[in-house]
C-alpha atoms as a PDB file:
ATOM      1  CA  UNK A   1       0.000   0.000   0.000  1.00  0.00           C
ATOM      2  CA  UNK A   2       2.736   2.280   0.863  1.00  0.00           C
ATOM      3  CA  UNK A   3       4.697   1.962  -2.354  1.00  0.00           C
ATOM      4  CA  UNK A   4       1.608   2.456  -4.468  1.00  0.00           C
ATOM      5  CA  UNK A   5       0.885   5.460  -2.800  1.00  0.00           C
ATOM      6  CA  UNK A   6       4.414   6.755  -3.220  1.00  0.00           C
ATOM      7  CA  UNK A   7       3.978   5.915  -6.950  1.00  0.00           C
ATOM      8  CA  UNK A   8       1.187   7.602  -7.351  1.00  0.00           C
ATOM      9  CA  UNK A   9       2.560  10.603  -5.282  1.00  0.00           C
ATOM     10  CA  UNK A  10       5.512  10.844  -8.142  1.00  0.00           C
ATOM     11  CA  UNK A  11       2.800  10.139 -11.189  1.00  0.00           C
ATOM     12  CA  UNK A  12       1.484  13.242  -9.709  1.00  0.00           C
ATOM     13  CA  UNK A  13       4.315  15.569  -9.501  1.00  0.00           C
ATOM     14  CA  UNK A  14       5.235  14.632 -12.799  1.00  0.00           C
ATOM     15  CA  UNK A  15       1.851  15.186 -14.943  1.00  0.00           C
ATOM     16  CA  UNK A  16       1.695  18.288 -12.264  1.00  0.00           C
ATOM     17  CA  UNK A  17       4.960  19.320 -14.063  1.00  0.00           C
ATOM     18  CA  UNK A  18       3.380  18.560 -17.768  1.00  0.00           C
ATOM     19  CA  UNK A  19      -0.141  21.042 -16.786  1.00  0.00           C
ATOM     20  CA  UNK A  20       2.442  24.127 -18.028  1.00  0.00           C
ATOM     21  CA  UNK A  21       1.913  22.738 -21.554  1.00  0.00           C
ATOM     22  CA  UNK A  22       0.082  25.060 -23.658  1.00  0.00           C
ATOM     23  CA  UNK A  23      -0.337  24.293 -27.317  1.00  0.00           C
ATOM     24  CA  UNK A  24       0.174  27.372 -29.733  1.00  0.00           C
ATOM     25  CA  UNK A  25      -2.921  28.924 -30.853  1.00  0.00           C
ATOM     26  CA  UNK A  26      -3.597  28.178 -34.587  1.00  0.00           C
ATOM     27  CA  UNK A  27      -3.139  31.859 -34.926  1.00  0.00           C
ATOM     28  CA  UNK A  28       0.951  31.305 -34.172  1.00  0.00           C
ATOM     29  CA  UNK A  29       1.388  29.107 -36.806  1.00  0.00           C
ATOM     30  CA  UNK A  30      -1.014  31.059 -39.430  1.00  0.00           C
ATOM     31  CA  UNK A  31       1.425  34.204 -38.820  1.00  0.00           C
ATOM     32  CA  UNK A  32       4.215  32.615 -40.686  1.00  0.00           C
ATOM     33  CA  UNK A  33       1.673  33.200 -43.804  1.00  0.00           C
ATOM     34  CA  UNK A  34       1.524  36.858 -43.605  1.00  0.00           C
ATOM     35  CA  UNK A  35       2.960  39.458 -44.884  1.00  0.00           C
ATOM     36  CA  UNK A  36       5.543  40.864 -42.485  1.00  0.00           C
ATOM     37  CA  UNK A  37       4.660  43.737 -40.793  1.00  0.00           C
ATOM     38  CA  UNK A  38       7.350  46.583 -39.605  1.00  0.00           C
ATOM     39  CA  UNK A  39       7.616  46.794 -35.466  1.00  0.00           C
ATOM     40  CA  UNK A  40       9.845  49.048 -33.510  1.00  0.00           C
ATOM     41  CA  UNK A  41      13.385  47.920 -33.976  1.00  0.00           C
ATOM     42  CA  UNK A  42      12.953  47.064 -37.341  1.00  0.00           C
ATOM     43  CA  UNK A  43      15.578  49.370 -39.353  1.00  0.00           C
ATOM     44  CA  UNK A  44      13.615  49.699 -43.300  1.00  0.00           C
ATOM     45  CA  UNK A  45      15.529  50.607 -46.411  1.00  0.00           C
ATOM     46  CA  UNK A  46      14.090  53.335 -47.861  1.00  0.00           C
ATOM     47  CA  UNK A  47      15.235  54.137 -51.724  1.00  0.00           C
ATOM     48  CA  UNK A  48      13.898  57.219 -53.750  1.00  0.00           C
ATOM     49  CA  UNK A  49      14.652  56.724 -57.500  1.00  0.00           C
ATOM     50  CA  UNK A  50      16.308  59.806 -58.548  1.00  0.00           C
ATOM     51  CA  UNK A  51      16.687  60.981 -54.995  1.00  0.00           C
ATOM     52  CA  UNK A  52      19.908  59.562 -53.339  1.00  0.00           C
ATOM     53  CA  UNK A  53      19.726  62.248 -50.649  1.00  0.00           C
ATOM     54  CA  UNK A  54      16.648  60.685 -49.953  1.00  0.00           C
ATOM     55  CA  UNK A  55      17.552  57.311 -50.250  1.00  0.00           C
ATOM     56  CA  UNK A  56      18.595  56.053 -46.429  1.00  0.00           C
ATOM     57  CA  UNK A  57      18.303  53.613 -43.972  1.00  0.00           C
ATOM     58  CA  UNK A  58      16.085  54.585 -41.493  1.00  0.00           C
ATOM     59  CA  UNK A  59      15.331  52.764 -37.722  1.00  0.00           C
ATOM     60  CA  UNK A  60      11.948  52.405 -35.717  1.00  0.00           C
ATOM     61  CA  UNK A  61      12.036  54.095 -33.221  1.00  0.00           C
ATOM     62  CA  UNK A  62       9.870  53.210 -29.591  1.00  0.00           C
ATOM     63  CA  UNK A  63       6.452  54.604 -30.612  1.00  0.00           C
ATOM     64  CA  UNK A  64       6.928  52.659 -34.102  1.00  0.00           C
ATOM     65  CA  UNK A  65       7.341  56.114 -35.828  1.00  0.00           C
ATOM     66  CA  UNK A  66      10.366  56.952 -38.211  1.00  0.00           C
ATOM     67  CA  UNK A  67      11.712  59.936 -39.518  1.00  0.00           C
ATOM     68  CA  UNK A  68      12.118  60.618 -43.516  1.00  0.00           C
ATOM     69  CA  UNK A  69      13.778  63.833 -44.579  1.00  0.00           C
ATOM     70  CA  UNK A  70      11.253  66.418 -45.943  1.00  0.00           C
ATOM     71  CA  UNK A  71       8.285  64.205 -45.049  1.00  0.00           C
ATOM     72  CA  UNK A  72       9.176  64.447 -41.447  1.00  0.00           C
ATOM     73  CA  UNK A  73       7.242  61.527 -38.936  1.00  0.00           C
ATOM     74  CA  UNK A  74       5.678  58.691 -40.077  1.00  0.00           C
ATOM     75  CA  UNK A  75       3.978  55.672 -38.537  1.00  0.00           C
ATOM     76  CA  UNK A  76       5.460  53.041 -39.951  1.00  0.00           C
ATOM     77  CA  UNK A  77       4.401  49.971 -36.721  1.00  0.00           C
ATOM     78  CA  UNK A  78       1.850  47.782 -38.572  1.00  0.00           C
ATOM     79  CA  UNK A  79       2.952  48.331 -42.277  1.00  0.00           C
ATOM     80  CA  UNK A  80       3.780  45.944 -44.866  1.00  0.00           C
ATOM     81  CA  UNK A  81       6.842  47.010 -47.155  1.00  0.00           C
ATOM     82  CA  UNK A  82       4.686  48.235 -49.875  1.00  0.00           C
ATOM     83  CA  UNK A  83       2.236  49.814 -47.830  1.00  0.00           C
ATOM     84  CA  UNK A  84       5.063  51.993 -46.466  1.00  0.00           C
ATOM     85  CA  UNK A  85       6.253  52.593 -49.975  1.00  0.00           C
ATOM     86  CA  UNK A  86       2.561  54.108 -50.704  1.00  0.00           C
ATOM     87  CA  UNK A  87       2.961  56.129 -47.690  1.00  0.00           C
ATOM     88  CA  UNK A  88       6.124  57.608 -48.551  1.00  0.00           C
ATOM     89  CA  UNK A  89       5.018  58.448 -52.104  1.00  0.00           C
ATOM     90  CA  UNK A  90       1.963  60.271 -50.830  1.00  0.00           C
ATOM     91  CA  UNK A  91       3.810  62.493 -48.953  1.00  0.00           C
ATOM     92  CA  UNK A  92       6.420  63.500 -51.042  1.00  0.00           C
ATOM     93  CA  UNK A  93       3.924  63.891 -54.240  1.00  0.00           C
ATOM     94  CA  UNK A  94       1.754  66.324 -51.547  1.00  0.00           C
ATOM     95  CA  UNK A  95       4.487  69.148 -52.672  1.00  0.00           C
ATOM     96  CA  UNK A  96       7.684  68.165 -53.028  1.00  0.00           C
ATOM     97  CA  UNK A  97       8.427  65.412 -56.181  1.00  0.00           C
ATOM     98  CA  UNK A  98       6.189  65.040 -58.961  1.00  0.00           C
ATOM     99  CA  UNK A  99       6.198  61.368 -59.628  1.00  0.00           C
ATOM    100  CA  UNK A 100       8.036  59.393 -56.605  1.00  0.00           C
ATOM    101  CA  UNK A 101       8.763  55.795 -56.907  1.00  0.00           C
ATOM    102  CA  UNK A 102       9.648  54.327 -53.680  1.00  0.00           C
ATOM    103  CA  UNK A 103      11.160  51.083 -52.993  1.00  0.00           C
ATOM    104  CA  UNK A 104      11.304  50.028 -48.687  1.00  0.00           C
ATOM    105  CA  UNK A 105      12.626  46.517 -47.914  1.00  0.00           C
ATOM    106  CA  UNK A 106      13.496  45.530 -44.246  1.00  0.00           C
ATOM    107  CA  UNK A 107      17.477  46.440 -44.009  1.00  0.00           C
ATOM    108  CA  UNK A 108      17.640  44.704 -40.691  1.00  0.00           C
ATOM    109  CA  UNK A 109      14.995  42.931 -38.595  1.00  0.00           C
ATOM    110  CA  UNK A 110      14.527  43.471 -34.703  1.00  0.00           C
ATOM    111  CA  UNK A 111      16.635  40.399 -32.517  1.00  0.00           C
ATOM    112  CA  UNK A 112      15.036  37.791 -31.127  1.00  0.00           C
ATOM    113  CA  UNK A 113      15.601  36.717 -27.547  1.00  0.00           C
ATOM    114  CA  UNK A 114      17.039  33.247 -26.409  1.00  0.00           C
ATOM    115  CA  UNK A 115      16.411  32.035 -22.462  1.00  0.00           C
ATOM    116  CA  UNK A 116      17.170  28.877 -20.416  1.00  0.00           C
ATOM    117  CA  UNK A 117      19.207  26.049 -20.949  1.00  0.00           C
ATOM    118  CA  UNK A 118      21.490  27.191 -23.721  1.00  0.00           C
ATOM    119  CA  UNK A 119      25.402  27.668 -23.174  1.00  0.00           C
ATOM    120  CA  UNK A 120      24.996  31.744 -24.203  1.00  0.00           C
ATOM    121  CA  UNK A 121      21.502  33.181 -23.247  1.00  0.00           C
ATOM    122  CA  UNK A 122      20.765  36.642 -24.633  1.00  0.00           C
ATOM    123  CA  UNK A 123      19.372  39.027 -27.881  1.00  0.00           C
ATOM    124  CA  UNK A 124      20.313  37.896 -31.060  1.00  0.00           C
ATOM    125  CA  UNK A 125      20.156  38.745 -34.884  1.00  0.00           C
ATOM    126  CA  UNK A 126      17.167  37.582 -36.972  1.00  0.00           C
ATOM    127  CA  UNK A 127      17.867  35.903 -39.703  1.00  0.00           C
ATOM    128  CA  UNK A 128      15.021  35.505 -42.601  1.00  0.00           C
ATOM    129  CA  UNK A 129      14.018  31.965 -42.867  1.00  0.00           C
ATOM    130  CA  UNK A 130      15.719  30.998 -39.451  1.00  0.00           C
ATOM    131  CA  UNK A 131      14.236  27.977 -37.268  1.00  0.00           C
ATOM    132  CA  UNK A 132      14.011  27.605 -33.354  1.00  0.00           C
ATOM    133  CA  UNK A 133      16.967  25.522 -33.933  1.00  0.00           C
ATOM    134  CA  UNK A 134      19.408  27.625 -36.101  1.00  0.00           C
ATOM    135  CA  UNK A 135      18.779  30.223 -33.244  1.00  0.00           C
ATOM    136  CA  UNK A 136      19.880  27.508 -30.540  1.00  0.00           C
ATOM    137  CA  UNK A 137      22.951  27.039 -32.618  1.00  0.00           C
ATOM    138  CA  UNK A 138      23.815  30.598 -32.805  1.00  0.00           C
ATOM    139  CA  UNK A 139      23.336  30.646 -28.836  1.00  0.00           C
ATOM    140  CA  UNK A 140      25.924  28.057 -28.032  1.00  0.00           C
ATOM    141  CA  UNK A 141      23.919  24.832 -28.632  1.00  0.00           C
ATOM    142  CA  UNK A 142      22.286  23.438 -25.278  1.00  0.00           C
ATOM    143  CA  UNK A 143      23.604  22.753 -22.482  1.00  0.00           C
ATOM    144  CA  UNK A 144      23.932  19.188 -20.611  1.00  0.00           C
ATOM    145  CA  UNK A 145      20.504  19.431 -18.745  1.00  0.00           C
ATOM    146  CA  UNK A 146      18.058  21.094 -21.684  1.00  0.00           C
ATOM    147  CA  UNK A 147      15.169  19.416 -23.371  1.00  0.00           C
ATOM    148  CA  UNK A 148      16.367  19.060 -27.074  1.00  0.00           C
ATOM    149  CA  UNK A 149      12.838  18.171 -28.326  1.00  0.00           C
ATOM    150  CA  UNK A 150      10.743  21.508 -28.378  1.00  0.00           C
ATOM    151  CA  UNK A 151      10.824  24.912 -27.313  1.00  0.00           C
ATOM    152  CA  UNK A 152       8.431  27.537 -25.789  1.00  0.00           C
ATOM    153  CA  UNK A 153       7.679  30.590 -27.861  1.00  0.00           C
ATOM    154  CA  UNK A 154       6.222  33.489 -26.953  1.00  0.00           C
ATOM    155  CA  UNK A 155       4.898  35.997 -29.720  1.00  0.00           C
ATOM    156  CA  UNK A 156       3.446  39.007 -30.180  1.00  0.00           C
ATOM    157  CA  UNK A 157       1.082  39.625 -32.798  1.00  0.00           C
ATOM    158  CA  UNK A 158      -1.706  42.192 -33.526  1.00  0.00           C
ATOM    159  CA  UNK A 159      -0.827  43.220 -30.017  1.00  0.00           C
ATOM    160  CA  UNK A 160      -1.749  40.191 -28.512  1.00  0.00           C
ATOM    161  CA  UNK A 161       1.168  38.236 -26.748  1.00  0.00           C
ATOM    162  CA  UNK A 162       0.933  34.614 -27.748  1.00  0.00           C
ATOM    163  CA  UNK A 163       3.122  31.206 -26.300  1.00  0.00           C
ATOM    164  CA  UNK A 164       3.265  27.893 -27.983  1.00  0.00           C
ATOM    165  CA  UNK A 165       5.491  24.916 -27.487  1.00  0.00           C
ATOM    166  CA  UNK A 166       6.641  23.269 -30.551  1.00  0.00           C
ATOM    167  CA  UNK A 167       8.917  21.481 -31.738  1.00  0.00           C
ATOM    168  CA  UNK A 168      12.688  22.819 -32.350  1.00  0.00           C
ATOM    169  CA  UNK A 169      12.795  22.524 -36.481  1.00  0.00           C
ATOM    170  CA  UNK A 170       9.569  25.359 -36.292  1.00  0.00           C
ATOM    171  CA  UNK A 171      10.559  28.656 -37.971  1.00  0.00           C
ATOM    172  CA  UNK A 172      10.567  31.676 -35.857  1.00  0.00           C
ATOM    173  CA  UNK A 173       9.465  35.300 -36.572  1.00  0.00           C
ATOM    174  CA  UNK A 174      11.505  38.789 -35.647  1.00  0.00           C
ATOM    175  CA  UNK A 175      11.082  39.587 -32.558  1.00  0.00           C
ATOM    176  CA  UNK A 176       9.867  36.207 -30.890  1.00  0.00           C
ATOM    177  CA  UNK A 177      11.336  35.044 -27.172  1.00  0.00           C
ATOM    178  CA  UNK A 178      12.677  31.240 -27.268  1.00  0.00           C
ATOM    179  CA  UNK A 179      12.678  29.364 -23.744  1.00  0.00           C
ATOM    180  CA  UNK A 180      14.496  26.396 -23.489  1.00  0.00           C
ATOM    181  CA  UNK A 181      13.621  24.372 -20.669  1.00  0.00           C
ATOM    182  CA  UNK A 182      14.897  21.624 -18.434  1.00  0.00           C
ATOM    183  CA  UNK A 183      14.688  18.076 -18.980  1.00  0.00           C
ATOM    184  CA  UNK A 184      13.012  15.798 -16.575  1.00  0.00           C
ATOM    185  CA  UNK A 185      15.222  12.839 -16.273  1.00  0.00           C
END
């Protein structure tokens, strides 16, 4: 009797220790389809044909404004490449070029963030197309004790912060925090 209630006393702290698994929203994978959207951080290219002194690279700034020279602030947080490019070209045909054609492409996307049991926790570079497990690499590779089988992610989209676990070959987005936990045994 006792050992059976000691076995069922360590079922219980482990499935206890499994209740923190929260399956991504189908919303986290269905991001991967969209088109990306500038956040703060992001640094955009910004080229004016026939302009070079307009023609810059340009960063995000905190309240996901940035500033263009002669158009002054614009919101740029929530806009696709091309719907910046229509932004810019508004302005600058309001007054100042006849016929602009603007080009924006992301020059450099905002870092992701890598926690837990990797050998080199910390911010690090996006890369376009990069996977939870490319980033692990770039941090150092895991350490002795991690779980090498998934990963939580936490996301931010629309606003809304969303966390997933899945599994370490899923692709990750700009800006998304990676937690690597702790194996059991």
């Amino acid at each position: 009797m006792k050992n059976k209630l000691l076995a069922l006393a360590l079922c219980a702290v482990v499935l206890g220790g499994c209740s923190g698994y929260r399956q991504p929203p189908e919303a986290f994978h269905e991001s991967l389809l969209q088109p990306y959207t500038f956040e703060t951080s992001d640094r955009v290219r910004v080229t004016v044909f026939g302009q070079p002194e307009l023609s810059n690279t340009y960063s995000i700034d905190q309240t996901g404004n940035m500033s263009v020279p002669l158009i002054g602030t614009l919101k740029a947080k929530g806009q696709t490449p091309a719907q910046l490019a229509n932004t810019i070209e508004a302005k600058l045909r309001n007054g100042f070029i006849r016929e602009p054609d603007v080009s924006v492409e992301v020059a450099e996307y905002r870092p992701i963030f890598i926690m837990g049991e990797v050998r080199n926790a910390g911010q690090y570079a996006y890369i376009a197309g990069m996977t939870a497990q490319n980033a692990i690499a770039t941090a150092g590779g895991f350490t002795a004790r991690a779980n090498q089988l998934d990963v939580d992610i936490t996301r931010q989209m629309n606003g809304e912060i969303l966390q997933g676990r899945v599994p370490i070959t899923d692709p990750l987005k700009p800006g998304d925090t990676l937690y690597i936990r702790e194996r059991l045994f």
